[in-house]
C-alpha atoms as a PDB file:
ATOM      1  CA  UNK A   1      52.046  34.286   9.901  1.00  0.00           C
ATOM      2  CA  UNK A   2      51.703  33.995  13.855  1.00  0.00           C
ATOM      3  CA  UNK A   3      51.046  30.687  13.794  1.00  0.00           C
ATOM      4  CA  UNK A   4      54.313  28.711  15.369  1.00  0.00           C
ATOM      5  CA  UNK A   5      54.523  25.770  12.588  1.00  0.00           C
ATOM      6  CA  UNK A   6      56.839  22.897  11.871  1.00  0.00           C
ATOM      7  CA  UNK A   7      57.291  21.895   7.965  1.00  0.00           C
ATOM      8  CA  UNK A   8      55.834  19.027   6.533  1.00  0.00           C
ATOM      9  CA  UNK A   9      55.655  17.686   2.897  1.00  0.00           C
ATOM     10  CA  UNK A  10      52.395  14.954   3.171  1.00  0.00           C
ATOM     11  CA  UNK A  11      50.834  13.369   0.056  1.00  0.00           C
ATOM     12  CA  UNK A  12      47.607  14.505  -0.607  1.00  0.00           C
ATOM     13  CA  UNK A  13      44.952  14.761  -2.615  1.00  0.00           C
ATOM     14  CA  UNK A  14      43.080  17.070  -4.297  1.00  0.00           C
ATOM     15  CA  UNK A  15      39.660  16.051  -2.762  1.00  0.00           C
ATOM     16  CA  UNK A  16      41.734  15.783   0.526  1.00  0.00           C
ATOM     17  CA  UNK A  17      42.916  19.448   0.232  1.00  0.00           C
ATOM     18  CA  UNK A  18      39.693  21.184  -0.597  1.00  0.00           C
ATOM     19  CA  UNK A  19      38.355  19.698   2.933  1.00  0.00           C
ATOM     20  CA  UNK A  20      41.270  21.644   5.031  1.00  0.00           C
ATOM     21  CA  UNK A  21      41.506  24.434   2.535  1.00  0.00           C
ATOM     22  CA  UNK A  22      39.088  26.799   4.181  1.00  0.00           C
ATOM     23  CA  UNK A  23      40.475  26.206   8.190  1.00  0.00           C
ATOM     24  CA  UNK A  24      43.884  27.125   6.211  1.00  0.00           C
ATOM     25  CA  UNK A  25      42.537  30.410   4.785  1.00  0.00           C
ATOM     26  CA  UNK A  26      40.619  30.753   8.206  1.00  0.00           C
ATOM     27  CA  UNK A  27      44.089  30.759  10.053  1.00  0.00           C
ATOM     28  CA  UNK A  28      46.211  33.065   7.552  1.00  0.00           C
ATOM     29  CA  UNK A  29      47.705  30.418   5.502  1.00  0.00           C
ATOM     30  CA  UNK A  30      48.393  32.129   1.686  1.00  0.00           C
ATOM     31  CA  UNK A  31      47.351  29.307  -1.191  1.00  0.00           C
ATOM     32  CA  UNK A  32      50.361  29.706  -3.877  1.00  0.00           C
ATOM     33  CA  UNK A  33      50.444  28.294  -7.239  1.00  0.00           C
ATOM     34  CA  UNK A  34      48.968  24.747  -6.501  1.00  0.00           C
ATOM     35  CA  UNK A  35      49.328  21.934  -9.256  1.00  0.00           C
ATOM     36  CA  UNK A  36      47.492  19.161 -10.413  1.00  0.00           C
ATOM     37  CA  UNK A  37      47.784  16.764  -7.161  1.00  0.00           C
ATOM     38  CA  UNK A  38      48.218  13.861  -9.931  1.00  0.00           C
ATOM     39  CA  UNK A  39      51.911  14.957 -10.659  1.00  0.00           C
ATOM     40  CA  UNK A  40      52.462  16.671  -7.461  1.00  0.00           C
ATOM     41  CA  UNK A  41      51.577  14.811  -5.014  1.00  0.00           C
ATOM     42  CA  UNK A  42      52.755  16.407  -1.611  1.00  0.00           C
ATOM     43  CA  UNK A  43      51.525  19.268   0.744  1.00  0.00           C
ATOM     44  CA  UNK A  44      54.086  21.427   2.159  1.00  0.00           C
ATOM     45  CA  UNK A  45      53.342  24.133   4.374  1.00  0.00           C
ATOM     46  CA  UNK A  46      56.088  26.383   3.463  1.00  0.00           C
ATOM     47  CA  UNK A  47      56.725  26.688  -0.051  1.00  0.00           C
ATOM     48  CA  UNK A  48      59.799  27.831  -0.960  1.00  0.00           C
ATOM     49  CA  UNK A  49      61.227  28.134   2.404  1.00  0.00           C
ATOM     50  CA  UNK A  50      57.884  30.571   3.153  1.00  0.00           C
ATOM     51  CA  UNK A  51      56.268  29.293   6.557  1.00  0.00           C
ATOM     52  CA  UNK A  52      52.604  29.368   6.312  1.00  0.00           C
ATOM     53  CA  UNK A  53      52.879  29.174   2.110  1.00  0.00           C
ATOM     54  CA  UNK A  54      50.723  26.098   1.185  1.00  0.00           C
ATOM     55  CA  UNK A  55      51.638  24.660  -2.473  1.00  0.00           C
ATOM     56  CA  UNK A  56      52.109  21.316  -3.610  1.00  0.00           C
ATOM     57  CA  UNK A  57      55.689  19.421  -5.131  1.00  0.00           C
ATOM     58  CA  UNK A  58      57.349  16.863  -6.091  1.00  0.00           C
ATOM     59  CA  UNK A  59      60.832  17.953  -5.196  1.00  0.00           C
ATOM     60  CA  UNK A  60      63.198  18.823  -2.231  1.00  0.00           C
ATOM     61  CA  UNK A  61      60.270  17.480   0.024  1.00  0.00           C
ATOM     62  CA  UNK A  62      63.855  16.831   2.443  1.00  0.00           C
ATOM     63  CA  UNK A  63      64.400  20.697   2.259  1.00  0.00           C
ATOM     64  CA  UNK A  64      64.236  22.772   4.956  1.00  0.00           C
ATOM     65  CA  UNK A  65      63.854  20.489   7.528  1.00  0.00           C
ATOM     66  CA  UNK A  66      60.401  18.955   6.159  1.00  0.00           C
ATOM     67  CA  UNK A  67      59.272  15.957   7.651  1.00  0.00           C
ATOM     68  CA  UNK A  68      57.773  13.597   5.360  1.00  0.00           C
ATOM     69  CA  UNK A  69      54.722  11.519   5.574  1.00  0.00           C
ATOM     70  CA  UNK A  70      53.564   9.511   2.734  1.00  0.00           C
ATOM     71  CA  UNK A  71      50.320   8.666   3.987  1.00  0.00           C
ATOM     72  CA  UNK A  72      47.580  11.786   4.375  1.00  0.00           C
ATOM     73  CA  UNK A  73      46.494  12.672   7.793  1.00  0.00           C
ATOM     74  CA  UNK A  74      44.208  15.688   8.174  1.00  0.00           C
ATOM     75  CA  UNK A  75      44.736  16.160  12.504  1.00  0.00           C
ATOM     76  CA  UNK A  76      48.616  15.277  11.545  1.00  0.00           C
ATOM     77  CA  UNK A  77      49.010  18.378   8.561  1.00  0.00           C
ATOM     78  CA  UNK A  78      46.958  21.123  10.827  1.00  0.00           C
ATOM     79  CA  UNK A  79      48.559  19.724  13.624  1.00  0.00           C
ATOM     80  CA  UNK A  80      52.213  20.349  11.941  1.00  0.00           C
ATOM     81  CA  UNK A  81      50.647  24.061  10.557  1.00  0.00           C
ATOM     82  CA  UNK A  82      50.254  24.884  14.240  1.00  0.00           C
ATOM     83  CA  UNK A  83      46.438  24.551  13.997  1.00  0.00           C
ATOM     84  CA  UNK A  84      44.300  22.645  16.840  1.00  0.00           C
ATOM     85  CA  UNK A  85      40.989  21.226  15.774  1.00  0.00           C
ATOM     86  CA  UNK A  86      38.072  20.622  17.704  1.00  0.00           C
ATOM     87  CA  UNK A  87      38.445  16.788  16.639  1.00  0.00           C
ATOM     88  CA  UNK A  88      42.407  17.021  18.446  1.00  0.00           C
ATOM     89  CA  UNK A  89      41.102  18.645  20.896  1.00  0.00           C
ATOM     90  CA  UNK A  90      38.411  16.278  22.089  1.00  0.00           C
ATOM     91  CA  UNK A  91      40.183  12.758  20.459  1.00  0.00           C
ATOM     92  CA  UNK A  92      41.602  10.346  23.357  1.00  0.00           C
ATOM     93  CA  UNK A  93      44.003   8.834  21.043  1.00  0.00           C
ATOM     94  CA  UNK A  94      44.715   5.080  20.497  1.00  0.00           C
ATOM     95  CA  UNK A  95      48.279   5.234  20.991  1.00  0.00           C
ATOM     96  CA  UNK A  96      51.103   6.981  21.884  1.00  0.00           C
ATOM     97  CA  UNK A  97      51.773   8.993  18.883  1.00  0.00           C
ATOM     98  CA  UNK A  98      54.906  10.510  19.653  1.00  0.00           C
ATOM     99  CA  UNK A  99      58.060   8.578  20.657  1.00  0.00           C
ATOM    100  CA  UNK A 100      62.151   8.869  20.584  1.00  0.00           C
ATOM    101  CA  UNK A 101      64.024   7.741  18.044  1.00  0.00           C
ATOM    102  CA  UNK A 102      66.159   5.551  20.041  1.00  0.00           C
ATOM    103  CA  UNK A 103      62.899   2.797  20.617  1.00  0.00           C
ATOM    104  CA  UNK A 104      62.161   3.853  16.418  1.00  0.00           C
ATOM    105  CA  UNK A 105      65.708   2.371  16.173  1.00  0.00           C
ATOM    106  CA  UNK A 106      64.501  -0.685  18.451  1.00  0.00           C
ATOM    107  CA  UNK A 107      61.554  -1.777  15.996  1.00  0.00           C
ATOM    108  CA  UNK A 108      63.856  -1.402  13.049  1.00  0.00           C
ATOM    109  CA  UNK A 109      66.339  -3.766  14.713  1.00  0.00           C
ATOM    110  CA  UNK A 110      63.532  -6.346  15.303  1.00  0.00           C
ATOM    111  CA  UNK A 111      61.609  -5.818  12.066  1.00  0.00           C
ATOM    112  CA  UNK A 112      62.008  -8.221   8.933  1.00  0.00           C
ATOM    113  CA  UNK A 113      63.534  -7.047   6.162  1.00  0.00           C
ATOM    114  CA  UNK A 114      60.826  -5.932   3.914  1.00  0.00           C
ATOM    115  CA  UNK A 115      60.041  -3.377   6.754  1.00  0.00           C
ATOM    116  CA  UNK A 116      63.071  -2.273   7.652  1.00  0.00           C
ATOM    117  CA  UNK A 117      63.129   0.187   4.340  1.00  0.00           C
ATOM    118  CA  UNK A 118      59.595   1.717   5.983  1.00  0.00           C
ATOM    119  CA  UNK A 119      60.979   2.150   9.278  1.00  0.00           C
ATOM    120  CA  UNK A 120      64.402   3.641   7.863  1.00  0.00           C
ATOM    121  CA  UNK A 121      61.873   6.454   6.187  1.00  0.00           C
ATOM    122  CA  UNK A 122      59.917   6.856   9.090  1.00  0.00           C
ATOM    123  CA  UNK A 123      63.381   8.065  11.064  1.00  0.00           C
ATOM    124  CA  UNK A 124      63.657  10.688   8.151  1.00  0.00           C
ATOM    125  CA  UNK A 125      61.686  12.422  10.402  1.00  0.00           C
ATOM    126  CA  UNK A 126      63.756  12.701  13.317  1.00  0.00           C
ATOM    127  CA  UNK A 127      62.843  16.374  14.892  1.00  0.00           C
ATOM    128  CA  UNK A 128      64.644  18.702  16.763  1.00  0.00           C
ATOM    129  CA  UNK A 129      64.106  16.496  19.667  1.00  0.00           C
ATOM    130  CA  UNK A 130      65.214  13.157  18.464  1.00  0.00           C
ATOM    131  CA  UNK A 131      61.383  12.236  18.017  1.00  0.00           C
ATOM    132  CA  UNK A 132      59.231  11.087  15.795  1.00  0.00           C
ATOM    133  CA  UNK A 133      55.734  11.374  14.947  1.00  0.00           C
ATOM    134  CA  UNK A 134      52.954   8.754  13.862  1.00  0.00           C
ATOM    135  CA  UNK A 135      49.463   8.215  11.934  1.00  0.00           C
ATOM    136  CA  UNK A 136      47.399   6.145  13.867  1.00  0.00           C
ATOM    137  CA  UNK A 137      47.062   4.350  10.901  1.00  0.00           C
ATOM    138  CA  UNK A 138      50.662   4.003  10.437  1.00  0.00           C
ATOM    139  CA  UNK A 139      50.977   2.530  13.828  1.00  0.00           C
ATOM    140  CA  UNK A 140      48.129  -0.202  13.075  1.00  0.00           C
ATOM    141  CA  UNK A 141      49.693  -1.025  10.070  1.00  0.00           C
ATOM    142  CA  UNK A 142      53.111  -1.900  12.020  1.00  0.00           C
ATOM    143  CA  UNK A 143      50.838  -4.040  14.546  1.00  0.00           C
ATOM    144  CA  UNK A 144      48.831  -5.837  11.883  1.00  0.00           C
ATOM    145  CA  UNK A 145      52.269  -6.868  10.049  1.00  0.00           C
ATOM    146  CA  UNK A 146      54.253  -7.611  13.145  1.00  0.00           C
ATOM    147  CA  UNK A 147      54.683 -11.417  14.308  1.00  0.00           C
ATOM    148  CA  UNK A 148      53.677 -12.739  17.833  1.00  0.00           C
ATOM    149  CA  UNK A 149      57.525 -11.977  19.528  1.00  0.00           C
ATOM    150  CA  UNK A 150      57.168  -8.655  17.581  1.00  0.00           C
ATOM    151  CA  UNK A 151      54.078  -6.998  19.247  1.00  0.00           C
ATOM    152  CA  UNK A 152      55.624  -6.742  22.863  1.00  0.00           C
ATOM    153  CA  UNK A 153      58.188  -4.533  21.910  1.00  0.00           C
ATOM    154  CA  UNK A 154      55.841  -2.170  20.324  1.00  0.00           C
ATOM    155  CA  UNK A 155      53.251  -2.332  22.554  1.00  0.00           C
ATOM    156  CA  UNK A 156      56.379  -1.069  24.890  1.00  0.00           C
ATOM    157  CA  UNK A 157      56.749   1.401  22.361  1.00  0.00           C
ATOM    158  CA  UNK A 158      53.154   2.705  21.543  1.00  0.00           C
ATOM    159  CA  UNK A 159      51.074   0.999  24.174  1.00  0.00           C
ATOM    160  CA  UNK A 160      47.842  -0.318  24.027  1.00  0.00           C
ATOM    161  CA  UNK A 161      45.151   0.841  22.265  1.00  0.00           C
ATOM    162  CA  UNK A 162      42.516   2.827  23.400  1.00  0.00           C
ATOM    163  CA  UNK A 163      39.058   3.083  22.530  1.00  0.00           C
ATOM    164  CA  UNK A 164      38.223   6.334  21.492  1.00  0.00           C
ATOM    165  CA  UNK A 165      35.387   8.144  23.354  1.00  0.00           C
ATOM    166  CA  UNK A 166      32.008   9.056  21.518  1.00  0.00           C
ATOM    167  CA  UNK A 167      31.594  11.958  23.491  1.00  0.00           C
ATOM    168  CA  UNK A 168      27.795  12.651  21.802  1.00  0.00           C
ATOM    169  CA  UNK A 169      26.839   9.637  23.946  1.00  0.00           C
ATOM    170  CA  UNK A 170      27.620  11.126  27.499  1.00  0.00           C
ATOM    171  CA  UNK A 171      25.133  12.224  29.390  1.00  0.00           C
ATOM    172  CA  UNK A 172      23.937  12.421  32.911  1.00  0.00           C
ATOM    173  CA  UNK A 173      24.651   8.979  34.383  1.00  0.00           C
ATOM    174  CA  UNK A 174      27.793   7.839  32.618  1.00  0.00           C
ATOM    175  CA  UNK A 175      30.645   6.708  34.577  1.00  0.00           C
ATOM    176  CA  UNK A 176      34.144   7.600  33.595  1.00  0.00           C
ATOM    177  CA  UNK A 177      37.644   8.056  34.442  1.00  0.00           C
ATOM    178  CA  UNK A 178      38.927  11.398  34.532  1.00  0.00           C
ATOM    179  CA  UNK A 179      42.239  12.944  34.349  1.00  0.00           C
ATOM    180  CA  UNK A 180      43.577  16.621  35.913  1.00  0.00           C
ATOM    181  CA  UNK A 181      44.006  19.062  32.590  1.00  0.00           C
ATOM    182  CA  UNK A 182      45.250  21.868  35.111  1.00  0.00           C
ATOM    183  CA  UNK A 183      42.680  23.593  33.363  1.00  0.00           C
ATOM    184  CA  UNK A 184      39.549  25.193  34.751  1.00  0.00           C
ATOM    185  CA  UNK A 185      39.277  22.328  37.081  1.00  0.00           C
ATOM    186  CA  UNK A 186      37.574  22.665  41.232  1.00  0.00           C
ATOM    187  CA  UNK A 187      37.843  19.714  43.870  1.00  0.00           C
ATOM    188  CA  UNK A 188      40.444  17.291  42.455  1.00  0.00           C
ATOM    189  CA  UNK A 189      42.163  17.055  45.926  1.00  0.00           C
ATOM    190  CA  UNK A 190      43.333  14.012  48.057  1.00  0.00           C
ATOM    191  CA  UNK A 191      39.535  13.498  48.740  1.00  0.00           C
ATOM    192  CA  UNK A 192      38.845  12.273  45.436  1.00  0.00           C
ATOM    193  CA  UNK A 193      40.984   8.943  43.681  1.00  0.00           C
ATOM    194  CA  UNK A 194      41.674   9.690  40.118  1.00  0.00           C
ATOM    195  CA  UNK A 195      42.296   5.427  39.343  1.00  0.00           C
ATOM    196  CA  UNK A 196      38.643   4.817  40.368  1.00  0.00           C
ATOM    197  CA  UNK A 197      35.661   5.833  37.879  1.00  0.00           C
ATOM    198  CA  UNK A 198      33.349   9.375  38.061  1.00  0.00           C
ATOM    199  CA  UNK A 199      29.783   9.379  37.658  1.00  0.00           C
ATOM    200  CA  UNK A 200      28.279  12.157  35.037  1.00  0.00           C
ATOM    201  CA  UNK A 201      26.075  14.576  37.517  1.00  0.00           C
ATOM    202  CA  UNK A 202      25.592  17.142  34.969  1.00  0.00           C
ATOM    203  CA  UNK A 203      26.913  17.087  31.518  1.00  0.00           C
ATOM    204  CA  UNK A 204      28.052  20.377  29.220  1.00  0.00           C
ATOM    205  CA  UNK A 205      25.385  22.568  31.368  1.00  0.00           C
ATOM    206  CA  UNK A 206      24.725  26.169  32.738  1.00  0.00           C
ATOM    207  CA  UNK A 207      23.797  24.434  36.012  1.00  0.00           C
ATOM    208  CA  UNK A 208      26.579  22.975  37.938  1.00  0.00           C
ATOM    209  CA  UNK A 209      27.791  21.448  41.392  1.00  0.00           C
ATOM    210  CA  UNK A 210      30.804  23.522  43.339  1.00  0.00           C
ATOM    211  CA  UNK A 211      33.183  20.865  45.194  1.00  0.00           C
ATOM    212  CA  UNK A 212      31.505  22.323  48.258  1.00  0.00           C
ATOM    213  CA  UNK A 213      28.382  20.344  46.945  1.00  0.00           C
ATOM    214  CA  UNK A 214      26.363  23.337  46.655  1.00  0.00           C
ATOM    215  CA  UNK A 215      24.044  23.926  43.510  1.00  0.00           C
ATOM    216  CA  UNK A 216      24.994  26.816  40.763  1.00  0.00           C
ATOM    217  CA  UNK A 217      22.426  27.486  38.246  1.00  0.00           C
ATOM    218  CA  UNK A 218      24.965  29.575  36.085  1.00  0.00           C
ATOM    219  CA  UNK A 219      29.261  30.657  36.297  1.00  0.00           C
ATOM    220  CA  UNK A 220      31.258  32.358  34.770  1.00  0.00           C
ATOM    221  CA  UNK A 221      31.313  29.408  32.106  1.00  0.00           C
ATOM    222  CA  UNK A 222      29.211  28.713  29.206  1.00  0.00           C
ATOM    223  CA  UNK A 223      28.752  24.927  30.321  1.00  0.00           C
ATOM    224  CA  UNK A 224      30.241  22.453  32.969  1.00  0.00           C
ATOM    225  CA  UNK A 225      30.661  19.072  34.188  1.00  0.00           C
ATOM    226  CA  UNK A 226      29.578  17.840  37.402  1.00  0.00           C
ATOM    227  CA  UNK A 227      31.482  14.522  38.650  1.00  0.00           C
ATOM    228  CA  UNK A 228      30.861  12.695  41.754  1.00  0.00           C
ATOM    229  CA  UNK A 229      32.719  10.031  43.463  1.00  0.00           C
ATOM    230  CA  UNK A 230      32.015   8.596  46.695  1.00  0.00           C
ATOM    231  CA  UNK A 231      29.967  12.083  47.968  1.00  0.00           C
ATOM    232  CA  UNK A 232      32.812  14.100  46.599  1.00  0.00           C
ATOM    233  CA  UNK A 233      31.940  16.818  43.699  1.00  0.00           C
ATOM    234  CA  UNK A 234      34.597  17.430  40.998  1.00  0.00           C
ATOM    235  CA  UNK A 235      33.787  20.734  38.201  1.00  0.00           C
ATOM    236  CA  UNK A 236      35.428  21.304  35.339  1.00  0.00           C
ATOM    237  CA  UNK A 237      34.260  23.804  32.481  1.00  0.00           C
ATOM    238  CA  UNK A 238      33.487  22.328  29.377  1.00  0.00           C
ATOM    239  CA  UNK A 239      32.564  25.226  26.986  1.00  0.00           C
ATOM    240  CA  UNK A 240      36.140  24.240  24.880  1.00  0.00           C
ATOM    241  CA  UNK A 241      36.438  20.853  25.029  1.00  0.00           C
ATOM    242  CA  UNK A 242      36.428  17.924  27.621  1.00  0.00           C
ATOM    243  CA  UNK A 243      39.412  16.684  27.850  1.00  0.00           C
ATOM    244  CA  UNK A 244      39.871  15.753  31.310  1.00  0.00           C
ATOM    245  CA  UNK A 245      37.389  12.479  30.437  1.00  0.00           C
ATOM    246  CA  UNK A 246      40.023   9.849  29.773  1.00  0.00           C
ATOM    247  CA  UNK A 247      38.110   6.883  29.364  1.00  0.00           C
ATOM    248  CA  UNK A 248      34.292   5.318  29.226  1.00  0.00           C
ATOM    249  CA  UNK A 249      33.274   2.730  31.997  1.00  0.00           C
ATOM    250  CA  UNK A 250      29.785   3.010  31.115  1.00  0.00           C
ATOM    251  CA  UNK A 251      27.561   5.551  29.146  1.00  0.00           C
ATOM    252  CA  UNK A 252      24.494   5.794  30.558  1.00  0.00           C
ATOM    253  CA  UNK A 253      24.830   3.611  34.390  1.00  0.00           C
ATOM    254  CA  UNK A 254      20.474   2.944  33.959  1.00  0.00           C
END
């Protein structure tokens, strides 16, 4: 197993495990032994102290490290079995996902007391780093329950949500704001101001504008985006993903 993964024990399904089962026999994983998901009820991804052993348990879910989620997360299990999806890959996500332990310790402080026994499990999964990671869905779930003084602090915390991107509705006139992936990228310079929006010129195309502002009809690229603000040209290739679009001012600027 090559893959460089972290162990997790996350309750699952059976349903939920035949989705991911063939991107973990895709990437190496080895399927051992697996249970009814009725009794035993959590997805590890090292079975008996085996990384890249999927099997499901009941027990020791504590051993080895494991961090613990009792809520299933598809992006969150890959994610932990060192696997990037397309879908992580192109998500903007809605909050900050990952944050120390010391501001976990914060909530729990400020959190009534039929929540302070869910927040003491969620710091079960303090990592090497003194971090922890979220669900989304975890995350609302703290918002929805919180009280008017409470939602400052974790707004601190986990900022504000964002509105995730449908990316199948960008096209050739939407206006964005883009970010610098240090990937791939031509003209972000001082000429161009990343905190004001980018129009679409070209979207996921052969054809593509150089910073110079001089017409391509192919690269070295299987697709590009053209951005232009203010008579400046900004490239990036897009034949992976496009993550350097942060955020949707409009989709199509008619």
């Amino acid at each position: 197993m090559t893959k460089q993964i972290k162990p997790i024990a996350m309750k699952c399904t059976q349903e939920q495990f035949n989705k991911i089962e063939p991107i973990l026999r895709e990437h190496g994983f080895t399927i051992f032994n697996l249970s009814s998901f009725d009794s035993y009820c959590y997805l590890v991804n090292n079975f008996l102290w085996n990384d890249g052993v999927i099997s499901n348990t009941l027990y020791y879910l504590h051993g080895d490290n494991r961090t613990v989620f009792e809520e299933w997360d598809e992006d969150t299990f890959l994610k932990y079995c060192g696997i990037e999806t397309e879908k992580q890959t192109n998500k903007t996500m809605g909050y900050k996902l990952i944050v120390p332990a010391a501001d976990v310790l914060r909530i729990h402080s400020a959190a009534c007391y039929e929540w302070k026994s869910i927040i003491k499990n969620f710091l079960t999964r303090i990592d090497y780093w003194q971090e922890i990671l979220f669900t989304e869905n975890e995350i609302e779930a703290m918002f929805e329950a919180a009280t008017e003084i409470q939602k400052p602090l974790l707004t601190e915390i986990f900022g504000e949500k964002k509105k995730e991107i449908d990316y199948s509705k960008l096209k050739t006139g939407s206006k964005v704001m883009i970010k610098h992936t240090g990937q791939h990228c031509s003209g972000l310079n001082g000429d161009v101001d990343l905190n004001k929006p980018f129009d679409i010129v070209f979207y996921k195309t052969k054809h593509h504008i150089c910073s110079n502002g001089k017409f391509s009809p192919r690269g070295h690229y299987e697709s590009y985006i053209t951005f232009h603000q203010d008579g400046k040209y900004v490239l990036f290739s897009s034949h992976h993903n496009v993550d350097c679009i942060v955020d949707v001012i409009e989709y199509e600027n008619l």
